[in-house]
PDB file of N, CA and C in Angstrom:
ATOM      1  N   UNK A   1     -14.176   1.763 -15.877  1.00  0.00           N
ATOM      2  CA  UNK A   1     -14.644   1.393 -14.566  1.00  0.00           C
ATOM      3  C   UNK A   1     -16.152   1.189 -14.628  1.00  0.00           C
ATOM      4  N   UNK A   2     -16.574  -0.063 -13.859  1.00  0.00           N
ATOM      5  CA  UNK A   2     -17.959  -0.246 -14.057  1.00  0.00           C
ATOM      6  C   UNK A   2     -18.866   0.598 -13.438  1.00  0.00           C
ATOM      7  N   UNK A   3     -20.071   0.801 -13.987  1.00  0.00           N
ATOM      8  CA  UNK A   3     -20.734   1.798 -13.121  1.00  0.00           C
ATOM      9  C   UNK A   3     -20.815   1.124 -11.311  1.00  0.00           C
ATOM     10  N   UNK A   4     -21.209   0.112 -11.253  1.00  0.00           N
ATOM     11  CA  UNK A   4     -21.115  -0.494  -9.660  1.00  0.00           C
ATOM     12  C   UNK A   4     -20.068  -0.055  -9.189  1.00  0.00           C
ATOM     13  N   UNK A   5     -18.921   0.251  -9.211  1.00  0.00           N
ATOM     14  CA  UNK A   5     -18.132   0.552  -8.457  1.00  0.00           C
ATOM     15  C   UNK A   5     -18.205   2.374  -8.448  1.00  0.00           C
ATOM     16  N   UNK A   6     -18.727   3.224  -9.479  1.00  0.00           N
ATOM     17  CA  UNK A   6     -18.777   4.674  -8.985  1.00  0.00           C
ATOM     18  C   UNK A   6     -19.898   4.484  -8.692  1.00  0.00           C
ATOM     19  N   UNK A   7     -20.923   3.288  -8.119  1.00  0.00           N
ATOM     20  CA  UNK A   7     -22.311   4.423  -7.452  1.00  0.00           C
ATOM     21  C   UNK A   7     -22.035   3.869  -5.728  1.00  0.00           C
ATOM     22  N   UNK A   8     -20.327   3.875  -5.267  1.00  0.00           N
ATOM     23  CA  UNK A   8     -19.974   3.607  -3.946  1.00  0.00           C
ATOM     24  C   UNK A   8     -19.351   5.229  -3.512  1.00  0.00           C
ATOM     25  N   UNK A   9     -20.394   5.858  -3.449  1.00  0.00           N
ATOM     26  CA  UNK A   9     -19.414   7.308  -2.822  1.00  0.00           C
ATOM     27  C   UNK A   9     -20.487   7.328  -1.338  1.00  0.00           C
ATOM     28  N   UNK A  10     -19.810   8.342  -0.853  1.00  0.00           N
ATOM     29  CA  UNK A  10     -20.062   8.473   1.261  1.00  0.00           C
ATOM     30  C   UNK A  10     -21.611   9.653   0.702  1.00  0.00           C
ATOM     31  N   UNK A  11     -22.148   9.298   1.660  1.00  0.00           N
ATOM     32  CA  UNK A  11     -23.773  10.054   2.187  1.00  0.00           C
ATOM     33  C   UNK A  11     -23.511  10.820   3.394  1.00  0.00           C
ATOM     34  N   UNK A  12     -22.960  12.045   2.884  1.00  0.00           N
ATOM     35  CA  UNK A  12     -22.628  13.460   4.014  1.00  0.00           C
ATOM     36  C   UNK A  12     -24.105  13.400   4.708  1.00  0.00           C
ATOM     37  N   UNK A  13     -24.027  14.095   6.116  1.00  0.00           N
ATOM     38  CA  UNK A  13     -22.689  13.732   6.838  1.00  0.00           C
ATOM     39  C   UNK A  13     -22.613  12.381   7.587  1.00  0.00           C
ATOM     40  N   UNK A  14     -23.276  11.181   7.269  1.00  0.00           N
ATOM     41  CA  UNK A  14     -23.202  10.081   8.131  1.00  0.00           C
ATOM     42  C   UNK A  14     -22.195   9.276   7.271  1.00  0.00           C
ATOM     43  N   UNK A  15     -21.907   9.099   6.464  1.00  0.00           N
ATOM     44  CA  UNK A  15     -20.230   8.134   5.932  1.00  0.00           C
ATOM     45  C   UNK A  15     -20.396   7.551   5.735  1.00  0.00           C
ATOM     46  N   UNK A  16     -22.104   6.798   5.299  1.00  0.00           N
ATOM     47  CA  UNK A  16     -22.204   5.670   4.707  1.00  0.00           C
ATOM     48  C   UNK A  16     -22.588   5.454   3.430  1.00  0.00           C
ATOM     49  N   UNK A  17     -21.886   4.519   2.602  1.00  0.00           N
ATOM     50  CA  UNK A  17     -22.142   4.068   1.395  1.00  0.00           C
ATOM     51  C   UNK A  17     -23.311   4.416   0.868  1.00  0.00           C
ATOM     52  N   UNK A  18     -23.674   5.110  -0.610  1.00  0.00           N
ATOM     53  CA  UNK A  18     -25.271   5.321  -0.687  1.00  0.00           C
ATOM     54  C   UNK A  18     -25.436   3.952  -1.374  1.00  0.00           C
ATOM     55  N   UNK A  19     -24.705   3.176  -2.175  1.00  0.00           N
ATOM     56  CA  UNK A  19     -24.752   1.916  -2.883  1.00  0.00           C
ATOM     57  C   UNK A  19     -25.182   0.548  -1.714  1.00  0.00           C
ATOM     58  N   UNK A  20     -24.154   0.456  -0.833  1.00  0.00           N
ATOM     59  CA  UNK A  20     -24.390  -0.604  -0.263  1.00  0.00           C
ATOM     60  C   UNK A  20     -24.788  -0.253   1.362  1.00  0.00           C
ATOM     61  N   UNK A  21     -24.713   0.925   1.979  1.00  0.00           N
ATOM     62  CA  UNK A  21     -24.906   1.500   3.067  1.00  0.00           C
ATOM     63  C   UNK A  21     -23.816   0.832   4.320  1.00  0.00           C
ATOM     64  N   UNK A  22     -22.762   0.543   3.532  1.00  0.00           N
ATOM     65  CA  UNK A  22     -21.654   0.569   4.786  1.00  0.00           C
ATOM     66  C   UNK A  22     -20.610   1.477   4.798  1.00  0.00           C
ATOM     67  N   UNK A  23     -20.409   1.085   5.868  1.00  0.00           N
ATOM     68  CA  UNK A  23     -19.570   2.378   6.373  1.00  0.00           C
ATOM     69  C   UNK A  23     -18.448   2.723   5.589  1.00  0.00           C
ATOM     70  N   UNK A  24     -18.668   4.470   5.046  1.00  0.00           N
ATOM     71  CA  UNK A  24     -17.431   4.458   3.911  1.00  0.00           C
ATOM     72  C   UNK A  24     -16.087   4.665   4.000  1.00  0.00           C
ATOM     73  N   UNK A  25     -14.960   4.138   3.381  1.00  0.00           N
ATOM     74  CA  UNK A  25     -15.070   3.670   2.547  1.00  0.00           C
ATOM     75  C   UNK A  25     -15.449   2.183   2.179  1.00  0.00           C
ATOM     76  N   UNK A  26     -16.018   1.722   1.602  1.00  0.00           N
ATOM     77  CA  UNK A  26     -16.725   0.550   1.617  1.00  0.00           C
ATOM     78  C   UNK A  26     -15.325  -0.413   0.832  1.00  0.00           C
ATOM     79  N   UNK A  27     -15.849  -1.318   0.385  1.00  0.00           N
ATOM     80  CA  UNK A  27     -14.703  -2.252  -0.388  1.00  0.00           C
ATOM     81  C   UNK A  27     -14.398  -1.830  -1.586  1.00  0.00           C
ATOM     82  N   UNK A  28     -15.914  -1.757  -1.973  1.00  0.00           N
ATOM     83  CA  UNK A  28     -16.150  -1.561  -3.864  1.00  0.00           C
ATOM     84  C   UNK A  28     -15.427   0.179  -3.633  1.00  0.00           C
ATOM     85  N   UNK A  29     -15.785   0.793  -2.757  1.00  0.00           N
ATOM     86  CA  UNK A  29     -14.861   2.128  -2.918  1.00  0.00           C
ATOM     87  C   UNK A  29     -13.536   2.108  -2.844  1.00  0.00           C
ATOM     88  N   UNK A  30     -13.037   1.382  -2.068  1.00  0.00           N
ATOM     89  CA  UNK A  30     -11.573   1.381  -1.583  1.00  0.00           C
ATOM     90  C   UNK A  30     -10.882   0.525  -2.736  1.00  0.00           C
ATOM     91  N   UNK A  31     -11.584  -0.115  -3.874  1.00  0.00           N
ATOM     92  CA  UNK A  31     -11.453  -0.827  -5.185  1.00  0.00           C
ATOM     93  C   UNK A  31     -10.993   0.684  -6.250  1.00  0.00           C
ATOM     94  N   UNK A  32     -12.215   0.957  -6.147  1.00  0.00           N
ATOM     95  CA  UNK A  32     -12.285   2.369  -6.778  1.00  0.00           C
ATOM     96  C   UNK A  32     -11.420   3.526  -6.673  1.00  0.00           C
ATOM     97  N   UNK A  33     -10.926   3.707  -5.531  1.00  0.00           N
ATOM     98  CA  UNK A  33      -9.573   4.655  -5.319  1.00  0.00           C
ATOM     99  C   UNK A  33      -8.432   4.230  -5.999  1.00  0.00           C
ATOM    100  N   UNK A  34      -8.264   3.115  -5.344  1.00  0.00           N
ATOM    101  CA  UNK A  34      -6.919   2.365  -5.351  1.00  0.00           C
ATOM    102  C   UNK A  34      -6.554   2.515  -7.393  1.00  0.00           C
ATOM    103  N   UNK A  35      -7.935   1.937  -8.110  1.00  0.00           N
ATOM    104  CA  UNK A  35      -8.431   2.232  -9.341  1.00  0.00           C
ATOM    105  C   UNK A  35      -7.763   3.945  -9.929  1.00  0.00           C
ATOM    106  N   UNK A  36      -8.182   3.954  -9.577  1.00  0.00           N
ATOM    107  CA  UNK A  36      -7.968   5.839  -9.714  1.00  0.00           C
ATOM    108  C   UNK A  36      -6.809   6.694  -9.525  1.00  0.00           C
ATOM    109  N   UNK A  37      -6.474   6.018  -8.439  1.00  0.00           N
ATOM    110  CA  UNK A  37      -4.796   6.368  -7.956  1.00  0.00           C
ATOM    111  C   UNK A  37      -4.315   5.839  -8.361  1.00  0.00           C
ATOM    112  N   UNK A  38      -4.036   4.815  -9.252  1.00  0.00           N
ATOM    113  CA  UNK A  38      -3.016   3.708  -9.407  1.00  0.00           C
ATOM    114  C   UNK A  38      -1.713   4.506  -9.494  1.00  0.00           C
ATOM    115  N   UNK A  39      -0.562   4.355  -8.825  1.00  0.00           N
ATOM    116  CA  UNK A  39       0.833   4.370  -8.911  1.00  0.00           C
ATOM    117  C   UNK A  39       0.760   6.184  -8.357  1.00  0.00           C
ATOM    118  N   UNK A  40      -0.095   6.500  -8.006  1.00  0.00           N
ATOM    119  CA  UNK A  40      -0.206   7.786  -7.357  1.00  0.00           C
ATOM    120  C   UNK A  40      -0.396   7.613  -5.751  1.00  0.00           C
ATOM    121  N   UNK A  41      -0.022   6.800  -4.960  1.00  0.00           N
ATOM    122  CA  UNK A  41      -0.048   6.424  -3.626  1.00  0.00           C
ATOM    123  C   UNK A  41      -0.370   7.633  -2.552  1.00  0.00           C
ATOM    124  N   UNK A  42       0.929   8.733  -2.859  1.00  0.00           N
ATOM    125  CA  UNK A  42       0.959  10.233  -2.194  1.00  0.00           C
ATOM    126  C   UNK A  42      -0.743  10.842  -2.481  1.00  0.00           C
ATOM    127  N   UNK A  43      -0.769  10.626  -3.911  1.00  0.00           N
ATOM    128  CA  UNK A  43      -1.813  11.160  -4.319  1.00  0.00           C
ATOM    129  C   UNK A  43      -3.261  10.937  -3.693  1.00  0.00           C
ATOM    130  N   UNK A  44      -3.263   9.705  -3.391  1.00  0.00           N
ATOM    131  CA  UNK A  44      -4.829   8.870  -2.806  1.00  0.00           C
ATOM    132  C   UNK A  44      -4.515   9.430  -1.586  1.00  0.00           C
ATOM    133  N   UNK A  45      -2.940   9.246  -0.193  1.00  0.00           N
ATOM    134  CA  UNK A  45      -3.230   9.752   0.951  1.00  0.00           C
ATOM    135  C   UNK A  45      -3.818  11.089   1.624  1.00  0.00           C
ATOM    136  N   UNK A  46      -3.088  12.264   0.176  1.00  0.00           N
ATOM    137  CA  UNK A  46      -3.462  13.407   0.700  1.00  0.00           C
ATOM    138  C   UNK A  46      -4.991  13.425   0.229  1.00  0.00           C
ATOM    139  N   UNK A  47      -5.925  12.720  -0.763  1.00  0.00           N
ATOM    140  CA  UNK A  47      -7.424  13.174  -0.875  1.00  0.00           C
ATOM    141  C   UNK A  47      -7.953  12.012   0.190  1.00  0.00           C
ATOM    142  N   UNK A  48      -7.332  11.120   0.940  1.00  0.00           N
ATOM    143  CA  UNK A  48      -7.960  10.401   2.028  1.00  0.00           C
ATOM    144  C   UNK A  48      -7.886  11.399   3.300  1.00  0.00           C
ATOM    145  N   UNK A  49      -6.605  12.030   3.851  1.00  0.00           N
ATOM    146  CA  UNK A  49      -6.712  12.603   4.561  1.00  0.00           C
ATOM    147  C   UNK A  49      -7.493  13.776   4.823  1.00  0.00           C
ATOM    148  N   UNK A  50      -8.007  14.375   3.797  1.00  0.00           N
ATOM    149  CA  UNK A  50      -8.908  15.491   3.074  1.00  0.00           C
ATOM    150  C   UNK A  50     -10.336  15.039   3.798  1.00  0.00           C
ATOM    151  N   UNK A  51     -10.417  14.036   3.434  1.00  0.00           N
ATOM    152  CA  UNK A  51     -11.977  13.096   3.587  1.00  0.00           C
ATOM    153  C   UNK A  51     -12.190  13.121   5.435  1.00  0.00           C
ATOM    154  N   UNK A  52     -10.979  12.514   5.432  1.00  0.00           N
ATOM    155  CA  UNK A  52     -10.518  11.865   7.416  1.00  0.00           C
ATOM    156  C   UNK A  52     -11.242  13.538   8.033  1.00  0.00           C
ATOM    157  N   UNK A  53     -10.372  13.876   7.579  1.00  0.00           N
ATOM    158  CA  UNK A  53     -10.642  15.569   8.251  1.00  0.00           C
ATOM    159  C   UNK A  53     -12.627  15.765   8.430  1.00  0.00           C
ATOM    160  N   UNK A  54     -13.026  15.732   7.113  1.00  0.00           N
ATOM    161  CA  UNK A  54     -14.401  16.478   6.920  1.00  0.00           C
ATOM    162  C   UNK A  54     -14.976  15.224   7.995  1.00  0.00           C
ATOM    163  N   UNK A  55     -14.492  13.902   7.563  1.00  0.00           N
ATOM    164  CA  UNK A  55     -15.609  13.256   8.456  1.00  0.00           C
ATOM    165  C   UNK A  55     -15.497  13.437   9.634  1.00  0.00           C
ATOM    166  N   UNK A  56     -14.009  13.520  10.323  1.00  0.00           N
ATOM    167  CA  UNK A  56     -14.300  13.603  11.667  1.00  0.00           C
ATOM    168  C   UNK A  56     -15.476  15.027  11.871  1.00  0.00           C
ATOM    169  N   UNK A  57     -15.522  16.215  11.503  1.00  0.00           N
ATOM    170  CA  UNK A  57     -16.649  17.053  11.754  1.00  0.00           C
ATOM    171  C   UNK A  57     -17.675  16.588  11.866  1.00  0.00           C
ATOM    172  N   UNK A  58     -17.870  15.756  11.097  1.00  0.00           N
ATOM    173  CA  UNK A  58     -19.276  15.382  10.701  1.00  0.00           C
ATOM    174  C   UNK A  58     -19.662  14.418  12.050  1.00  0.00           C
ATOM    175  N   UNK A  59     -18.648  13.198  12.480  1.00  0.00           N
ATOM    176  CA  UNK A  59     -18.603  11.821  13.084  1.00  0.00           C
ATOM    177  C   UNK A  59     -17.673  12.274  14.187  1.00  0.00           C
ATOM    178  N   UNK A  60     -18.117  13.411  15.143  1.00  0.00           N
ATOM    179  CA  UNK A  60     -17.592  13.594  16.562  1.00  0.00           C
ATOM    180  C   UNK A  60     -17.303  12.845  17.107  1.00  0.00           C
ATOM    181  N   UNK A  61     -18.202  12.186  17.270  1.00  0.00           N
ATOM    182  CA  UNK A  61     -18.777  10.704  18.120  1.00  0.00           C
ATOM    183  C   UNK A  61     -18.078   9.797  17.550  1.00  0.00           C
ATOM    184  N   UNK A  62     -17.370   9.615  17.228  1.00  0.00           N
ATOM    185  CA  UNK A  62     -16.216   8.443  16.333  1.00  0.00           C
ATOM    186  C   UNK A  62     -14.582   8.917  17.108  1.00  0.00           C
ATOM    187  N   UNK A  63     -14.276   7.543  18.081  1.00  0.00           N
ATOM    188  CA  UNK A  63     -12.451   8.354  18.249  1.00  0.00           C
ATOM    189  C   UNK A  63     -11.979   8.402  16.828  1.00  0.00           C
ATOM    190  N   UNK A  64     -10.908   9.711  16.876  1.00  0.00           N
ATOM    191  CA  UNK A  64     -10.227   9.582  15.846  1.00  0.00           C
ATOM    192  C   UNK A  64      -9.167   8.359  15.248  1.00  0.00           C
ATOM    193  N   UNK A  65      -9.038   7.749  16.056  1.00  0.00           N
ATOM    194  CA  UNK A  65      -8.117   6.979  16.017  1.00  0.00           C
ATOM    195  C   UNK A  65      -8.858   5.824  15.233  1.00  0.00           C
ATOM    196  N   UNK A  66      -9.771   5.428  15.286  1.00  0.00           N
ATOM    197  CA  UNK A  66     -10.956   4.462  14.890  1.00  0.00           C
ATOM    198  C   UNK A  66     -11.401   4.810  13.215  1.00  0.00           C
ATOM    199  N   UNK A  67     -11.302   6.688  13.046  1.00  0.00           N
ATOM    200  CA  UNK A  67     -11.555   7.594  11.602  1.00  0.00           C
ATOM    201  C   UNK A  67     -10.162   7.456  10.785  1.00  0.00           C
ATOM    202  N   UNK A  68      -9.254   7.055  11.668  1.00  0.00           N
ATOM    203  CA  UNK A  68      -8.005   6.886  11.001  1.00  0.00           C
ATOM    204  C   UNK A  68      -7.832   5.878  10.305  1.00  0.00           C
ATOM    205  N   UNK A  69      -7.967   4.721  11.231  1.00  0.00           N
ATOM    206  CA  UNK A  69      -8.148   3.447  10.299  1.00  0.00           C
ATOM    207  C   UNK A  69      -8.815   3.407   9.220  1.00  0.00           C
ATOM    208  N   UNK A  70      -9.890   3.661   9.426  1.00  0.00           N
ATOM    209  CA  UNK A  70     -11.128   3.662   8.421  1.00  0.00           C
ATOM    210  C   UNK A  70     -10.987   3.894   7.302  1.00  0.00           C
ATOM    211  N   UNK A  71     -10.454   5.262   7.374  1.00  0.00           N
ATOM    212  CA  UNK A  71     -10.283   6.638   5.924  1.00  0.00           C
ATOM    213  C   UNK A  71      -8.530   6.433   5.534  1.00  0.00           C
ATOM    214  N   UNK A  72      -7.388   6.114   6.525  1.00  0.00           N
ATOM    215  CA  UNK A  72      -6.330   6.499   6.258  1.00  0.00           C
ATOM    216  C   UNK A  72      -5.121   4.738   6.137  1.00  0.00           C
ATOM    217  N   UNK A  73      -5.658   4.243   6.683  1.00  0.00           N
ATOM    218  CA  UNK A  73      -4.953   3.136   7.666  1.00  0.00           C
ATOM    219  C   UNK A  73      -4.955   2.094   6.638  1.00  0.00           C
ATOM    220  N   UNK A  74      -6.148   1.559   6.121  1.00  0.00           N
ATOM    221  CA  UNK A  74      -6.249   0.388   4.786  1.00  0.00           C
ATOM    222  C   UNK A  74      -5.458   0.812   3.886  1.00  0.00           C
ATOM    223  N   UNK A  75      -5.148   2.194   3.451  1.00  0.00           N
ATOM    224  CA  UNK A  75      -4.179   2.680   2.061  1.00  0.00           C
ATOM    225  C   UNK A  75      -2.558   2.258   2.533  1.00  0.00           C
ATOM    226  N   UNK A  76      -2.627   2.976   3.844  1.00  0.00           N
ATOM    227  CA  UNK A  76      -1.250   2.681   3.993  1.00  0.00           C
ATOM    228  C   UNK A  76      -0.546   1.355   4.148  1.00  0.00           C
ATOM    229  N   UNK A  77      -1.945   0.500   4.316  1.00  0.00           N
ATOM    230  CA  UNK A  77      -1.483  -1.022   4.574  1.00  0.00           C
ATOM    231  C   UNK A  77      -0.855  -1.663   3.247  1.00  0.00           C
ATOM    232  N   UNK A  78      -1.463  -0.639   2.095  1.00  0.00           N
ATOM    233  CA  UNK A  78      -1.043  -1.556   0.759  1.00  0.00           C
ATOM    234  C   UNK A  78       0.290  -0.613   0.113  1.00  0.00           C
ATOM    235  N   UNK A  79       0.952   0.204   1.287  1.00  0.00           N
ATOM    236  CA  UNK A  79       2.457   1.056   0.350  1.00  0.00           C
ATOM    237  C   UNK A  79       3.194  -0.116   0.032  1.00  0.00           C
ATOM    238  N   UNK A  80       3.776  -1.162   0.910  1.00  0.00           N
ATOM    239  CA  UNK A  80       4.708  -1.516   0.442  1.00  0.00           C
ATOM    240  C   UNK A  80       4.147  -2.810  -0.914  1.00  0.00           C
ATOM    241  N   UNK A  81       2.989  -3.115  -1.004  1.00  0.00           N
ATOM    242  CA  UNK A  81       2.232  -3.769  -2.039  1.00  0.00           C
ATOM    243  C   UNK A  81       2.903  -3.106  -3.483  1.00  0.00           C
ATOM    244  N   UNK A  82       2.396  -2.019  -3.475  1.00  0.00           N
ATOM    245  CA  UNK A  82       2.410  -1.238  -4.253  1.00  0.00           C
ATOM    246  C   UNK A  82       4.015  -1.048  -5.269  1.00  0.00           C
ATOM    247  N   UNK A  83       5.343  -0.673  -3.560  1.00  0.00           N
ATOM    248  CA  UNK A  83       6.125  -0.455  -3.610  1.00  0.00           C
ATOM    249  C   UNK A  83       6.727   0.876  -4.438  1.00  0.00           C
ATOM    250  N   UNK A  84       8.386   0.890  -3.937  1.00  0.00           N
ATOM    251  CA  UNK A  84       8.431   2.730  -4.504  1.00  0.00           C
ATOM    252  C   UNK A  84       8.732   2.632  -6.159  1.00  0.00           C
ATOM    253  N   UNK A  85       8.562   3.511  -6.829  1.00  0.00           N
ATOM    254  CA  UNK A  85       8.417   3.657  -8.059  1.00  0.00           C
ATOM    255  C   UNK A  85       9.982   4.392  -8.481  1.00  0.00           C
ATOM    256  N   UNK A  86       9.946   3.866  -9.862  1.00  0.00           N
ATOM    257  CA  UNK A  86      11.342   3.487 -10.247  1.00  0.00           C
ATOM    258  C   UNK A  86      11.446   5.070 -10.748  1.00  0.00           C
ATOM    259  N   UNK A  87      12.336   6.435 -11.008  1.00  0.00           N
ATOM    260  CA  UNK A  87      12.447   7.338 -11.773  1.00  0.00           C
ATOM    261  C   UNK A  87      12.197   7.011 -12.946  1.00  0.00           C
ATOM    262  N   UNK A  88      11.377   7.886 -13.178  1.00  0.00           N
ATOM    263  CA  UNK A  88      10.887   8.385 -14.769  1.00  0.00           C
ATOM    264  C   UNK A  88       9.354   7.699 -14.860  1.00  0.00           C
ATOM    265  N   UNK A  89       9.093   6.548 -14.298  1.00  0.00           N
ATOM    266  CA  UNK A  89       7.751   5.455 -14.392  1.00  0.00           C
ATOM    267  C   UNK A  89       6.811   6.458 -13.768  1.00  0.00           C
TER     268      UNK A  89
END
């Protein structure tokens, strides 16, 4: 993985990109998970939902519903992309 894509992590507690300063997860991050998780789908939701959680503390001022999309909502858009995995794979 190129270094450009790990210098996209979140700037506690405001959620923005320290690389490109948008709002995280950014693209090049959401590249980078997806990267990381590959064929681990369960795996990326429960450390997204992990994230969803801390930021809402952080981002009161954000409906949750808006932190959902953000952090939770783009992953789930790509399950059936992905699709379910065959036993034993």
């Amino acid at each position: 993985m190129s270094a450009h894509l790990r210098d996209h992590v979140p700037s506690r507690p405001t959620w923005r990109c320290r690389a490109c300063g948008a709002a995280w997860p950014c693209s090049p991050a959401k590249l980078r998970l997806l990267a990381e998780h590959r064929g681990n789908l369960p795996g990326l939701m429960v450390y997204l939902a992990r994230l969803y959680e801390e930021a809402g503390v952080h981002l009161g001022d954000i409906p949750a519903t808006s932190l959902h999309s953000r952090f939770i909502g783009w992953a789930r858009a790509i399950a059936p992309i992905e699709g379910p995995r065959s036993p034993g794979s």
